[in-house]
Protein backbone atom coordinates (compact mmCIF):
# COMPACT_ATOMS: atom_id res chain seq x y z
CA UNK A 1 43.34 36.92 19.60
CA UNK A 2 45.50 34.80 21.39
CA UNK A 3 44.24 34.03 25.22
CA UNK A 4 47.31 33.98 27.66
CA UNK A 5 47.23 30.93 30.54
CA UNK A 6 46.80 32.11 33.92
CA UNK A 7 50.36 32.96 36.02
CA UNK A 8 50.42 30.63 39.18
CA UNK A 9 49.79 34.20 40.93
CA UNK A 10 46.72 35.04 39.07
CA UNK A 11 45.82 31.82 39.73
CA UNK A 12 46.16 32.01 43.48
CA UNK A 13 44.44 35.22 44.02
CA UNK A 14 41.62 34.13 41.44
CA UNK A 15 40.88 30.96 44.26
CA UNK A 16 41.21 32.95 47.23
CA UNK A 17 38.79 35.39 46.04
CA UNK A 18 36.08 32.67 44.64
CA UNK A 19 36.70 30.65 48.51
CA UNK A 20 36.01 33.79 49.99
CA UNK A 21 33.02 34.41 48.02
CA UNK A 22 31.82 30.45 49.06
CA UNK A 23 33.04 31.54 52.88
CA UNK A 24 30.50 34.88 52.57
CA UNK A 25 27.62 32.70 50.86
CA UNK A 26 27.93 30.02 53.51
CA UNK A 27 28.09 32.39 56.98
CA UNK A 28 25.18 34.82 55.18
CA UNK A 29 22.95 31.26 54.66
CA UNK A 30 24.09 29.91 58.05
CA UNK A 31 23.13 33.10 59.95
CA UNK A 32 19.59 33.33 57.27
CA UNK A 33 19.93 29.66 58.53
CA UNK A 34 20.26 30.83 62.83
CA UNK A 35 17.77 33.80 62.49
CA UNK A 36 15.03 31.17 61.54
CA UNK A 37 15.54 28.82 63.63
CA UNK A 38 14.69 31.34 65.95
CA UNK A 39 11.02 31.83 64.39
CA UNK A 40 8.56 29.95 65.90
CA UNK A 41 4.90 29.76 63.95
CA UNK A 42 1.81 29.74 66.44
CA UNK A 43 -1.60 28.71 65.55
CA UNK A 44 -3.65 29.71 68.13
CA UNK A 45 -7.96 30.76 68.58
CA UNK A 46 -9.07 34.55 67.92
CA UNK A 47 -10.24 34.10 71.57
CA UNK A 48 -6.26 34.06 73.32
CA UNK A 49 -5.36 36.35 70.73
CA UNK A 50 -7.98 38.73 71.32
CA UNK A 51 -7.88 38.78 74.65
CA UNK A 52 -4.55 40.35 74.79
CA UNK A 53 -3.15 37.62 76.88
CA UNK A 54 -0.15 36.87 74.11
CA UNK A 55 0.90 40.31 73.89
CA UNK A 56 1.31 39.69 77.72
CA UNK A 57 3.60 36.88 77.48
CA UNK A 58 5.20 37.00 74.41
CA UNK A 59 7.53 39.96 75.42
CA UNK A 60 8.89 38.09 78.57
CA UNK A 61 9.62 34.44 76.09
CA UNK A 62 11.76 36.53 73.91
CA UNK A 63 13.55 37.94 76.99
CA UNK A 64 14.16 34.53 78.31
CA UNK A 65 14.91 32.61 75.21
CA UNK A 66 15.72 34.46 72.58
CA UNK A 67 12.98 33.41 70.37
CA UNK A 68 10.54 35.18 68.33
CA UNK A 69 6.70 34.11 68.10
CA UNK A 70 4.73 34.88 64.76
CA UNK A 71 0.87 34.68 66.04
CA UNK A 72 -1.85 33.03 63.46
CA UNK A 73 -5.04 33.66 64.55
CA UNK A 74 -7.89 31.51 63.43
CA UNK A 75 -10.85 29.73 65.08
CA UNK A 76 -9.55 26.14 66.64
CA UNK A 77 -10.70 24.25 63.53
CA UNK A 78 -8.82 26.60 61.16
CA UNK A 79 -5.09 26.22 63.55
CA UNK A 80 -5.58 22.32 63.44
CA UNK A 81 -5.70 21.95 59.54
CA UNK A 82 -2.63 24.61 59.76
CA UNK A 83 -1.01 22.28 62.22
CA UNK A 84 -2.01 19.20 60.03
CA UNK A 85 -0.57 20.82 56.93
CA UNK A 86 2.77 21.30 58.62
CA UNK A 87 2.17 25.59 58.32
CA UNK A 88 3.02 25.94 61.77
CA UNK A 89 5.17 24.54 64.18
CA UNK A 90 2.64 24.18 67.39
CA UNK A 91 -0.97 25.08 68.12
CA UNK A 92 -2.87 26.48 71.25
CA UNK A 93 -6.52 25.62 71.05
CA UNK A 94 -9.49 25.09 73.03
CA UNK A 95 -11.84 22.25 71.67
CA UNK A 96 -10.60 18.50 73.44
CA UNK A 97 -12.35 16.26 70.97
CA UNK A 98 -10.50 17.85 67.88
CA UNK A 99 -7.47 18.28 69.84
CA UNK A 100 -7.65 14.54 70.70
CA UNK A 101 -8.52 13.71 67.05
CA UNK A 102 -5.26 15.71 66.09
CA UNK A 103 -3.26 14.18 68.65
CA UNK A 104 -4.67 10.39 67.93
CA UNK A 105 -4.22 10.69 63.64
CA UNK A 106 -0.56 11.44 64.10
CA UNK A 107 -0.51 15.31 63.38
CA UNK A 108 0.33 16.32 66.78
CA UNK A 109 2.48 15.48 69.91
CA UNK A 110 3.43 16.26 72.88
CA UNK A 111 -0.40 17.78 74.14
CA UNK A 112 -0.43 19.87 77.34
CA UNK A 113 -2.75 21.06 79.49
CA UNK A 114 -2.98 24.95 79.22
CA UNK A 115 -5.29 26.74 81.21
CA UNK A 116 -8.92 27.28 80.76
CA UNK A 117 -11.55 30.19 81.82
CA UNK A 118 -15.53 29.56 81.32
CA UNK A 119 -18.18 30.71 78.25
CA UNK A 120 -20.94 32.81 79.01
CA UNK A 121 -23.85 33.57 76.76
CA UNK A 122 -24.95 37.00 76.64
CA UNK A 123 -26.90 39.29 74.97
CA UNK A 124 -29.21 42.44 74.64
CA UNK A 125 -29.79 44.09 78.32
CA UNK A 126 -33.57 44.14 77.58
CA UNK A 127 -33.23 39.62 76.91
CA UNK A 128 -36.76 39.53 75.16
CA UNK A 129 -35.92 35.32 75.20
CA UNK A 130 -36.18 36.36 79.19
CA UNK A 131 -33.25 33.65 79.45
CA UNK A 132 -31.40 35.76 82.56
CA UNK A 133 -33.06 33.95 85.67
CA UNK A 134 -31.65 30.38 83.72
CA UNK A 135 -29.06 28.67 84.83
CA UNK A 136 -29.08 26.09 82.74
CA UNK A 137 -27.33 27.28 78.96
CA UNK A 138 -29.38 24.55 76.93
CA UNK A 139 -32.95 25.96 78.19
CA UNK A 140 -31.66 28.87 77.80
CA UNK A 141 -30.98 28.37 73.94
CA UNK A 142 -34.25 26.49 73.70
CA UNK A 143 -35.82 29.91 74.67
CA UNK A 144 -34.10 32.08 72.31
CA UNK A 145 -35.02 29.66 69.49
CA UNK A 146 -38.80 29.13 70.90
CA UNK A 147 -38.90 33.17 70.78
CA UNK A 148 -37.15 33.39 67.76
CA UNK A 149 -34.54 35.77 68.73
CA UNK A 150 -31.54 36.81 67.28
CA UNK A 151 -28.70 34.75 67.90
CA UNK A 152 -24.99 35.15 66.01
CA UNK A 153 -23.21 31.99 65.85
CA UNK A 154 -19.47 32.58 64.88
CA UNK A 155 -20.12 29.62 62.15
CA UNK A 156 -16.55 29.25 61.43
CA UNK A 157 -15.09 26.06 63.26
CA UNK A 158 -13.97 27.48 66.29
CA UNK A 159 -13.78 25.92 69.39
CA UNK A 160 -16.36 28.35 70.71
CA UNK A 161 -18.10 27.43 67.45
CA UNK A 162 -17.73 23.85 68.24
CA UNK A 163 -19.30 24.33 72.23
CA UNK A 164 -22.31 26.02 70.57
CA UNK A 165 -23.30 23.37 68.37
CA UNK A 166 -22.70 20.79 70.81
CA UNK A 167 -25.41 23.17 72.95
CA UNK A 168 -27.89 22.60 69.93
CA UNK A 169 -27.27 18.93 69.76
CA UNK A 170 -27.75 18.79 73.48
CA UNK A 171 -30.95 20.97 73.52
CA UNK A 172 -31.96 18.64 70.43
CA UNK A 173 -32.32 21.66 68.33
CA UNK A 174 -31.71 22.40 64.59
CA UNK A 175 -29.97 25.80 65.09
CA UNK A 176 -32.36 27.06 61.43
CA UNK A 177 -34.62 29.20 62.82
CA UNK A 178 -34.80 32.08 61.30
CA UNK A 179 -32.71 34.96 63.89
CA UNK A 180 -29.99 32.49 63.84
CA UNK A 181 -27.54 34.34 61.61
CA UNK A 182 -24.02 32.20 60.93
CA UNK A 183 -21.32 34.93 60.73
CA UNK A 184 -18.17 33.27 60.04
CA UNK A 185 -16.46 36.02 61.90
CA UNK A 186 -14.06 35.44 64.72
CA UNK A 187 -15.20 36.21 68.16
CA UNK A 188 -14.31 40.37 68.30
CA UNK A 189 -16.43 41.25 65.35
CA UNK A 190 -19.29 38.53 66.71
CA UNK A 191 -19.40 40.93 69.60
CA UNK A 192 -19.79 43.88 67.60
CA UNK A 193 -21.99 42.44 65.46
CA UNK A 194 -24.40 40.90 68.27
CA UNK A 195 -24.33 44.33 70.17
CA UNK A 196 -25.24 46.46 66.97
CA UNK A 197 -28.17 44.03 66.48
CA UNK A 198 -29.05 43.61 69.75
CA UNK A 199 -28.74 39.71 69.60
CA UNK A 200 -27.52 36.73 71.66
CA UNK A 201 -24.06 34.85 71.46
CA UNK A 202 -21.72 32.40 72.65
CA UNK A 203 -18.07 34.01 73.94
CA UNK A 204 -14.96 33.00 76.11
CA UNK A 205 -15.16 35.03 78.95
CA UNK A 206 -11.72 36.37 77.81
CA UNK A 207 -12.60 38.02 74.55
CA UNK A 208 -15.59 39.25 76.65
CA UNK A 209 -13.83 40.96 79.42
CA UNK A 210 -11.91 42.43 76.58
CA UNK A 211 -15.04 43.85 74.70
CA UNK A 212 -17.71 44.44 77.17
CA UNK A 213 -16.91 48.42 77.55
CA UNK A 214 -17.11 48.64 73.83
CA UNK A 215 -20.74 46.46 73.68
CA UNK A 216 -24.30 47.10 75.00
CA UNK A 217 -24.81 43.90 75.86
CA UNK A 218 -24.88 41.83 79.18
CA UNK A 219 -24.24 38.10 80.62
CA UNK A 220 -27.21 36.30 81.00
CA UNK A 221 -25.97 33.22 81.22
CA UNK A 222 -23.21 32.17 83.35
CA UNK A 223 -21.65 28.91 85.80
CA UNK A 224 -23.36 26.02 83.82
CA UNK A 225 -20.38 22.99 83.83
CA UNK A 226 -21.06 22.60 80.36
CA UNK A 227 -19.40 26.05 79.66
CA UNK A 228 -15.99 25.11 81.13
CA UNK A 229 -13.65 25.75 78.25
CA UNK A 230 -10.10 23.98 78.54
CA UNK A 231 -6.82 24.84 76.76
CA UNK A 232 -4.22 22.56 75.31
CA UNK A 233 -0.48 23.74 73.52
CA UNK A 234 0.10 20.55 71.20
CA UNK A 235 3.33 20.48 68.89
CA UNK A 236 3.24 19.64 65.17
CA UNK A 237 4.32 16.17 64.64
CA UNK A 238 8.30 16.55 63.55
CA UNK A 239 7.83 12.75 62.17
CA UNK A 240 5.38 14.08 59.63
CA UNK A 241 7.52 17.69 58.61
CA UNK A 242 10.76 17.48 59.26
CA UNK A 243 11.24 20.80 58.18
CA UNK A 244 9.37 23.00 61.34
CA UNK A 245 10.99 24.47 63.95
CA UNK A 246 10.38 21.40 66.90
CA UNK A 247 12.90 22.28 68.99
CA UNK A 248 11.40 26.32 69.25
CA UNK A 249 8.24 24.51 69.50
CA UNK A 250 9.08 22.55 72.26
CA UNK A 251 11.24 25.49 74.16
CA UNK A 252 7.86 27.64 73.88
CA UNK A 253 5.80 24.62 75.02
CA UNK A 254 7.74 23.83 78.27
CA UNK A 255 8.16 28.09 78.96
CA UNK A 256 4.57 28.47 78.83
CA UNK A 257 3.93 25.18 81.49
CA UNK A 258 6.66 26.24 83.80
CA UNK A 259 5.78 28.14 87.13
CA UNK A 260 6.97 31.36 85.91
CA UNK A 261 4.61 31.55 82.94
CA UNK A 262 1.95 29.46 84.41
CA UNK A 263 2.32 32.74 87.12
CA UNK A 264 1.79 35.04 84.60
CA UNK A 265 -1.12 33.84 83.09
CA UNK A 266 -3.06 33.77 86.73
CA UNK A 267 -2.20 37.72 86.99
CA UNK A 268 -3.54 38.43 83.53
CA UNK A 269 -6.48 40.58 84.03
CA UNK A 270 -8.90 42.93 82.33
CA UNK A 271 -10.88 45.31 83.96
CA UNK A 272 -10.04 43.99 87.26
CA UNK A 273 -11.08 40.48 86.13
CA UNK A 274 -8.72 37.63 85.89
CA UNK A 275 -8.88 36.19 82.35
CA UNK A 276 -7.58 32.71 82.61
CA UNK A 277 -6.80 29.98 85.03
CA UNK A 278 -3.59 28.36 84.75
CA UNK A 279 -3.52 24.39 84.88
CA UNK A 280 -0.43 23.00 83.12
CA UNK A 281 0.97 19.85 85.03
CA UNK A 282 4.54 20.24 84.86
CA UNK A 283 6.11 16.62 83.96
């Protein structure tokens, strides 16, 4: 069989078509390209998520800039090694020394001052540890281990995770005693789980305000300085990956500082309760 050479028109048409075909490839991977660019990832603690204070703002971000926020939820310990892997392309968390750590081994830039709300430690309405007339959190823990009452740590890195076992250290205190039960739960089902045994915990007053109708249990313990619980945005470190979205990241870091946001988050409320305190200093 004898193969005939192209005619200069076959030729033509046979170019045009495989240009337009490159042309199609190349606006389909530049728009795949656009649309991700526009996809920002967002470690963050259960605690903010839980709350219900991101489905608050996320809706009015996308309004203003266009961009789209995919939430991971994970205790503060569990964002930071997301952040450190290059996963996602910021993190909102709540524990400073870690943050600090983050921010100081090159992972993270750019750290900003949040807002922050409190802890309180609560538990079963009856308080057999008889901890409600304290004041002070760390004799307050000291009594529900002298007792031996059931307490539910989150036990999974959190930043609230983090506060409590600084509370043991402080109260020089082993937390092995045997009703302390280490969960690894996030703070929603730590709730549930303290209520339907009737124990003690450590929450943000967020997630708590968020719960409490849901829980038979009560604040006990409330106003000590050592429960103030501060919250930082930081952005991933575009030195280290490249390849993240920085320039989302930093459009979602100064929306949530600004006054409008910063606004937003002091009329977030829960049962009549604000949530949050906003604190950002707007450079």
């Amino acid at each position: 069989m004898t193969v005939k050479p192209m005619t200069f028109i076959q030729t033509s048409i046979v170019t045009l078509a495989l240009a337009s075909t490159a042309s199609v490839y190349a606006q389909d991977s530049s728009q795949s390209n656009s649309q991700e660019n526009m996809k920002i990832r967002l470690a963050t603690t259960t605690s903010t998520y839980h709350s219900g204070l991101l489905d608050y703002l996320l809706p009015e971000f996308k309004k203003d800039t266009g961009y789209t926020v995919d939430v991971l939820a994970a205790g503060t310990g569990k964002s930071l090694r997301m952040g450190q892997n290059g996963d996602v392309d910021l993190v909102m968390t709540h524990a400073p020394k870690s943050e600090a750590k983050f921010v100081d081994d090159g992972f993270g830039v750019l750290p900003r001052k949040l807002m922050y709300n409190d802890f309180v430690l609560v538990g079963p309405k009856a308080d057999p540890a008889k901890i409600n007339a304290d004041k002070d959190v760390v004799k307050a823990i000291t009594d529900i281990a002298s007792y031996n009452a059931t307490f539910i740590s989150r036990g999974d890195d959190s930043g609230t995770n983090k506060k409590e076992l600084g509370l043991w250290e402080q109260a020089k205190i082993e937390p092995n005693f045997g009703g302390y039960k280490a969960v690894g739960q996030g703070m929603g089902p730590t709730l549930n789980m303290a209520s339907e045994l009737q124990a003690y915990t450590l929450t943000d007053r967020g997630t708590w305000l968020a719960y409490e109708n849901k829980l038979d249990l009560k604040i006990l313990v409330q106003g000590d300085k050592r429960l103030f619980n501060p919250y930082q945005v930081i952005l991933v470190n575009p030195s280290r990956y490249p390849d993240i979205n920085y320039q989302g990241a930093k459009a979602f870091s100064d929306w949530l500082v600004n006054p409008k946001a910063q606004a937003m988050i002091n009329s977030y409320q829960r049962h009549g309760e604000q949530l949050f305190v906003a604190n950002a200093v707007v450079q």
